[in-house]
N, C-alpha and C. Protein backbone atom coordinates (compact mmCIF):
# COMPACT_ATOMS: atom_id res chain seq x y z
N UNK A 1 27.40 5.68 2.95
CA UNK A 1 26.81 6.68 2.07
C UNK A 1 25.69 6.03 1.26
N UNK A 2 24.32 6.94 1.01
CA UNK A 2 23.53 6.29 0.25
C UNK A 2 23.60 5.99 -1.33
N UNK A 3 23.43 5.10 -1.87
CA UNK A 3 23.84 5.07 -3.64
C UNK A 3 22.73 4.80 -3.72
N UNK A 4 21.61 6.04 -4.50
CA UNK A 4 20.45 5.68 -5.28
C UNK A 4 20.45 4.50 -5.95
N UNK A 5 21.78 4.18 -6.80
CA UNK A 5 21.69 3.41 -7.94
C UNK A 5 21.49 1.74 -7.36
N UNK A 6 21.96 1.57 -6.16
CA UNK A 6 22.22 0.02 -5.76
C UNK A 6 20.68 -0.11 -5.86
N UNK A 7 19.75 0.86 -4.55
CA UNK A 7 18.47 0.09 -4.55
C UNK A 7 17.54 0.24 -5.59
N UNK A 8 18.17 0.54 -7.11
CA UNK A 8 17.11 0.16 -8.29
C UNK A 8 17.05 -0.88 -8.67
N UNK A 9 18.01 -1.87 -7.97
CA UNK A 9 17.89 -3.21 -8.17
C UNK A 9 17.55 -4.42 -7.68
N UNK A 10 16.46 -4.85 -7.82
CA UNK A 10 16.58 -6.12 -7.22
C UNK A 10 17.19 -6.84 -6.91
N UNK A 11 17.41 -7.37 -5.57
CA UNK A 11 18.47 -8.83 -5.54
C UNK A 11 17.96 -9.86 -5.31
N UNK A 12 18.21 -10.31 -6.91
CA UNK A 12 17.21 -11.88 -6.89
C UNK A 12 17.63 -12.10 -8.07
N UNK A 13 18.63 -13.31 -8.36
CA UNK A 13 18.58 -14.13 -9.45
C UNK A 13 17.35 -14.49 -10.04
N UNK A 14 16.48 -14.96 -9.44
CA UNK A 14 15.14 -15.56 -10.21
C UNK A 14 14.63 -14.20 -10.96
N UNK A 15 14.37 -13.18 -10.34
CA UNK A 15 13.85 -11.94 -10.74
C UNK A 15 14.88 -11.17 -11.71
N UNK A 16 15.86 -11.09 -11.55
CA UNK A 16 16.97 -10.77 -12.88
C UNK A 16 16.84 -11.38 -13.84
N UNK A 17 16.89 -12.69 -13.84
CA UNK A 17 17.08 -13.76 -15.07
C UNK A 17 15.52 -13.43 -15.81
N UNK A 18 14.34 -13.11 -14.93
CA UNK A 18 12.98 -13.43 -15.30
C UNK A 18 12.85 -11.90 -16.57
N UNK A 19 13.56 -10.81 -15.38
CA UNK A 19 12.95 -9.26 -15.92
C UNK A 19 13.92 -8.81 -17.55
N UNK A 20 15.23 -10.34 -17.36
CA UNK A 20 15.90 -9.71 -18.74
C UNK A 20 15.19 -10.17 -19.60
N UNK A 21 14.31 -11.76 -19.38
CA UNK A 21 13.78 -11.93 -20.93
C UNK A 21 12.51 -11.66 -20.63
N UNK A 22 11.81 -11.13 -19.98
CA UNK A 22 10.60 -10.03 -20.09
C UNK A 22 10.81 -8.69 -20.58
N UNK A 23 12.47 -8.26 -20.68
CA UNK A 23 12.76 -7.04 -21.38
C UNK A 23 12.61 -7.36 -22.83
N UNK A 24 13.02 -8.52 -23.26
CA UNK A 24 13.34 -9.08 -24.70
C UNK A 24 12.06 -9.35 -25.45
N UNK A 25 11.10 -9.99 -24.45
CA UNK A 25 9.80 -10.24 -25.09
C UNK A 25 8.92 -8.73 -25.52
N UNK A 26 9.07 -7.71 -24.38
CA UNK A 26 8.41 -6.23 -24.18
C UNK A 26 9.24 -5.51 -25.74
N UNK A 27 10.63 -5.92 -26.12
CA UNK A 27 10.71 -5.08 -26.86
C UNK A 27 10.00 -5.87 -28.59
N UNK A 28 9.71 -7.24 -28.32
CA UNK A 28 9.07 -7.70 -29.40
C UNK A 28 7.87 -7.27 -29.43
N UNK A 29 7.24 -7.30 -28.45
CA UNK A 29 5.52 -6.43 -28.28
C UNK A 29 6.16 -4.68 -29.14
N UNK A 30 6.77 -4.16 -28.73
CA UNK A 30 6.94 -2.37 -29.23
C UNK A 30 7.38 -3.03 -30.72
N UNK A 31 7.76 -3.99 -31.15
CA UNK A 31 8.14 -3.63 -32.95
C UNK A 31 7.35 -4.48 -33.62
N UNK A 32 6.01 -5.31 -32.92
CA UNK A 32 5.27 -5.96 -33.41
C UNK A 32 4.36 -4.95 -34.51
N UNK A 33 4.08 -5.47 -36.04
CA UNK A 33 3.36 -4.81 -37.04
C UNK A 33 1.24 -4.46 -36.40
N UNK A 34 1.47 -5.81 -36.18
CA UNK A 34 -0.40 -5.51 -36.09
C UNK A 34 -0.75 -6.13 -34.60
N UNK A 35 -2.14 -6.11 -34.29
CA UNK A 35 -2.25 -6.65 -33.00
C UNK A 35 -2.11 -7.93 -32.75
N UNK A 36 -2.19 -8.47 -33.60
CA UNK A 36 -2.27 -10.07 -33.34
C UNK A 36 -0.49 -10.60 -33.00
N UNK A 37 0.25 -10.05 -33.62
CA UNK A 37 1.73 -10.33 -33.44
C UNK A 37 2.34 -10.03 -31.98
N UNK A 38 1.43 -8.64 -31.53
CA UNK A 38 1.72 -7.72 -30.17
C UNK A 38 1.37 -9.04 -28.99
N UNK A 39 0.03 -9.34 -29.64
CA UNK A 39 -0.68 -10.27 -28.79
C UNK A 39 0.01 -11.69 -28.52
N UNK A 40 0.67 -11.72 -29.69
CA UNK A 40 1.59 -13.36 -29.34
C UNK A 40 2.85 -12.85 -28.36
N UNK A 41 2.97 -12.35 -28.53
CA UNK A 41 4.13 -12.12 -27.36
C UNK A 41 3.73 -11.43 -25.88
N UNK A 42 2.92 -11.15 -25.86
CA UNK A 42 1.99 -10.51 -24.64
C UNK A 42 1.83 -11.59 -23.96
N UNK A 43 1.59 -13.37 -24.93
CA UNK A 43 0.86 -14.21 -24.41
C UNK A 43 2.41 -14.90 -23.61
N UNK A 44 3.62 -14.66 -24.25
CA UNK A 44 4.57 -15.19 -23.44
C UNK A 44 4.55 -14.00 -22.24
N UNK A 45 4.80 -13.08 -22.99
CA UNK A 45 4.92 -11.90 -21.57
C UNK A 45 4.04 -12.66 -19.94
N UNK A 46 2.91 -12.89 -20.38
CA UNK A 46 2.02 -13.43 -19.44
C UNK A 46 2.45 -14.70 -18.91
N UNK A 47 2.88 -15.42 -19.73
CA UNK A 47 3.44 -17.08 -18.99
C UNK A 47 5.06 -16.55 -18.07
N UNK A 48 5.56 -15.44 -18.46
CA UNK A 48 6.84 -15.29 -17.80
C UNK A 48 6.45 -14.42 -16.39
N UNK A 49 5.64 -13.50 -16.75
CA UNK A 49 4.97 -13.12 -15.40
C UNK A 49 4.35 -13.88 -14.43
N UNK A 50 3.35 -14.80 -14.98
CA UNK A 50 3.05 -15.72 -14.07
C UNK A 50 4.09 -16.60 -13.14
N UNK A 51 5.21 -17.02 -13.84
CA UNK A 51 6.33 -17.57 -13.29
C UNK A 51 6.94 -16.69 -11.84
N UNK A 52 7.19 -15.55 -12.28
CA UNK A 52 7.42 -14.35 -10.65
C UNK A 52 6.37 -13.86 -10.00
N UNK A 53 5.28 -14.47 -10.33
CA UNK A 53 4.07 -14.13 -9.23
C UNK A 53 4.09 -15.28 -8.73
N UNK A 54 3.95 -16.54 -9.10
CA UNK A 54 4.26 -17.67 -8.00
C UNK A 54 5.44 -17.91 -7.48
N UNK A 55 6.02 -16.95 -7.03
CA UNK A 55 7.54 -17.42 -6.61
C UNK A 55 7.13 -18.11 -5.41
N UNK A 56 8.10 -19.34 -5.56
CA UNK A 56 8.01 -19.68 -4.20
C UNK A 56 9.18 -19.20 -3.22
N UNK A 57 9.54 -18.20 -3.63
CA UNK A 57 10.98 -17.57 -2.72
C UNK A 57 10.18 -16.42 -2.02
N UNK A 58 8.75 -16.11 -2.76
CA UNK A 58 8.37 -14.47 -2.17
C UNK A 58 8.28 -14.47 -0.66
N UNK A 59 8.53 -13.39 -0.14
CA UNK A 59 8.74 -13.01 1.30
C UNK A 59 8.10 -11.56 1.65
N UNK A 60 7.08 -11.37 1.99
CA UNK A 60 6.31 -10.27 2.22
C UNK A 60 6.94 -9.50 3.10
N UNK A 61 7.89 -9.54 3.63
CA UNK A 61 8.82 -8.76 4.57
C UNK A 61 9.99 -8.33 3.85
N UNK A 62 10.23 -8.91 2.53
CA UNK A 62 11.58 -8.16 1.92
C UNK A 62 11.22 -7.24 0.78
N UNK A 63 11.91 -6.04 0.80
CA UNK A 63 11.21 -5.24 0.18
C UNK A 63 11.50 -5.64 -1.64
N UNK A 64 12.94 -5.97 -1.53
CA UNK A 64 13.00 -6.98 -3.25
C UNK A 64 11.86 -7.54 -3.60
N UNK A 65 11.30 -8.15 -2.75
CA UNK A 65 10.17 -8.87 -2.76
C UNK A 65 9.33 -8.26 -3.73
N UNK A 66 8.94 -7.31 -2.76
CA UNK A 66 7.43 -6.22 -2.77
C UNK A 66 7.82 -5.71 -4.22
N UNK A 67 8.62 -4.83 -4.12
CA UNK A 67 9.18 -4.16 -5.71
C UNK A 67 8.75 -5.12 -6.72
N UNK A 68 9.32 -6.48 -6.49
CA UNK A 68 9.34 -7.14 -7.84
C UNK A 68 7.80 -7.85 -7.75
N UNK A 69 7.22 -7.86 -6.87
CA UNK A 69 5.63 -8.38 -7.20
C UNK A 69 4.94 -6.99 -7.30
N UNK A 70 4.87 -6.29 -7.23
CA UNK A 70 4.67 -4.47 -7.74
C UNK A 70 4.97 -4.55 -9.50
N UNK A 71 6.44 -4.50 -10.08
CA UNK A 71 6.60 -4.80 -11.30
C UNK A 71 6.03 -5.68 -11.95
N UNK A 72 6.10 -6.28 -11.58
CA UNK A 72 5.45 -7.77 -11.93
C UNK A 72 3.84 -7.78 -12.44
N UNK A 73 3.26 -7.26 -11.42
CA UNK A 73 2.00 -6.89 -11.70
C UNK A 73 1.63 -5.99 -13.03
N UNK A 74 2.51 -4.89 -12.69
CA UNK A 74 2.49 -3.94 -13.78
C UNK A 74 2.75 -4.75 -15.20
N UNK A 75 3.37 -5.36 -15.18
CA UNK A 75 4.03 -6.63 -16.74
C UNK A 75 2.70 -7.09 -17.03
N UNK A 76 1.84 -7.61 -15.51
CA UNK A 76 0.98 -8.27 -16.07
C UNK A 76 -0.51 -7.77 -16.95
N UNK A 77 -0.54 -6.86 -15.90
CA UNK A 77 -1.40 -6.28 -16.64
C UNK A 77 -1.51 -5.73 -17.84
N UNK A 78 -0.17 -4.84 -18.28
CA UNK A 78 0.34 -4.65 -19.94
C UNK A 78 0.00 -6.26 -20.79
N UNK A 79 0.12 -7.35 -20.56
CA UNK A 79 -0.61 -8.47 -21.43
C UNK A 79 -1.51 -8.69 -21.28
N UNK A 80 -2.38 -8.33 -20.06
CA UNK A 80 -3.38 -9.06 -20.72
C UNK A 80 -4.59 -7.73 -21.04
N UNK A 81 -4.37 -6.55 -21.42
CA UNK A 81 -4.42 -5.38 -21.93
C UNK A 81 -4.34 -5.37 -23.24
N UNK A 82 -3.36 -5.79 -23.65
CA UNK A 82 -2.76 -6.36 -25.14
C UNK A 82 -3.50 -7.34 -26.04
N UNK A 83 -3.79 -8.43 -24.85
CA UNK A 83 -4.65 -9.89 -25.29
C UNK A 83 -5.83 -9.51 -25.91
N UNK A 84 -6.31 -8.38 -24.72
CA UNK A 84 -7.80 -8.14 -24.78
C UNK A 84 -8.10 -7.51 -25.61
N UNK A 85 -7.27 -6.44 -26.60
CA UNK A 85 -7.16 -5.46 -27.39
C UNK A 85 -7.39 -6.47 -28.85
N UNK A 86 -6.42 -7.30 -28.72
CA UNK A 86 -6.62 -8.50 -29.90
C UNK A 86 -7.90 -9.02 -29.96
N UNK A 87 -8.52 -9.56 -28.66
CA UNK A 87 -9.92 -10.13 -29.00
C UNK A 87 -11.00 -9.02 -29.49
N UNK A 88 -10.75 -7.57 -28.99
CA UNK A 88 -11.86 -6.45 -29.56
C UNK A 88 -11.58 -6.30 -30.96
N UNK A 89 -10.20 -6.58 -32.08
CA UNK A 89 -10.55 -5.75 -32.84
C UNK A 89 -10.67 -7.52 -34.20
């Protein structure tokens, strides 16, 4: 039987361990006061993303894969969106 719920998940330790404290950092970006605070944590957001874009486990044939360099991307771009917002104002 199909369970929507299994394939919302990645199976990947590296990518679990990575996306819980990219959850932790994302919710310090949402309660940050001004931009510059948003921006310091954007700047980890970005060093933790970079870490799952060089995976050296990625496999262009597994779809865990694909999903999590898809997310991943999306993370990334939210920092350096953020960064850039800091240097305009």
């Amino acid at each position: 039987m199909y369970n929507h719920k299994d394939t919302s998940v990645i199976r990947c330790n590296f990518h679990q361990d990575s996306y819980s404290a990219m959850n932790e950092i994302k919710q310090k970006i949402n309660h940050g006061t001004s931009i510059c605070i948003k921006a310091k944590y954007a700047e980890e957001l970005y060093d933790k993303v970079a870490c799952l874009i060089d995976c050296s486990r990625y496999d262009d044939q597994k779809q865990d894969c694909i999903y999590c360099r898809m997310i991943t991307d999306l993370h990334r771009k939210t920092a350096e969106l953020i960064i850039k917002a800091r240097l305009l104002s």
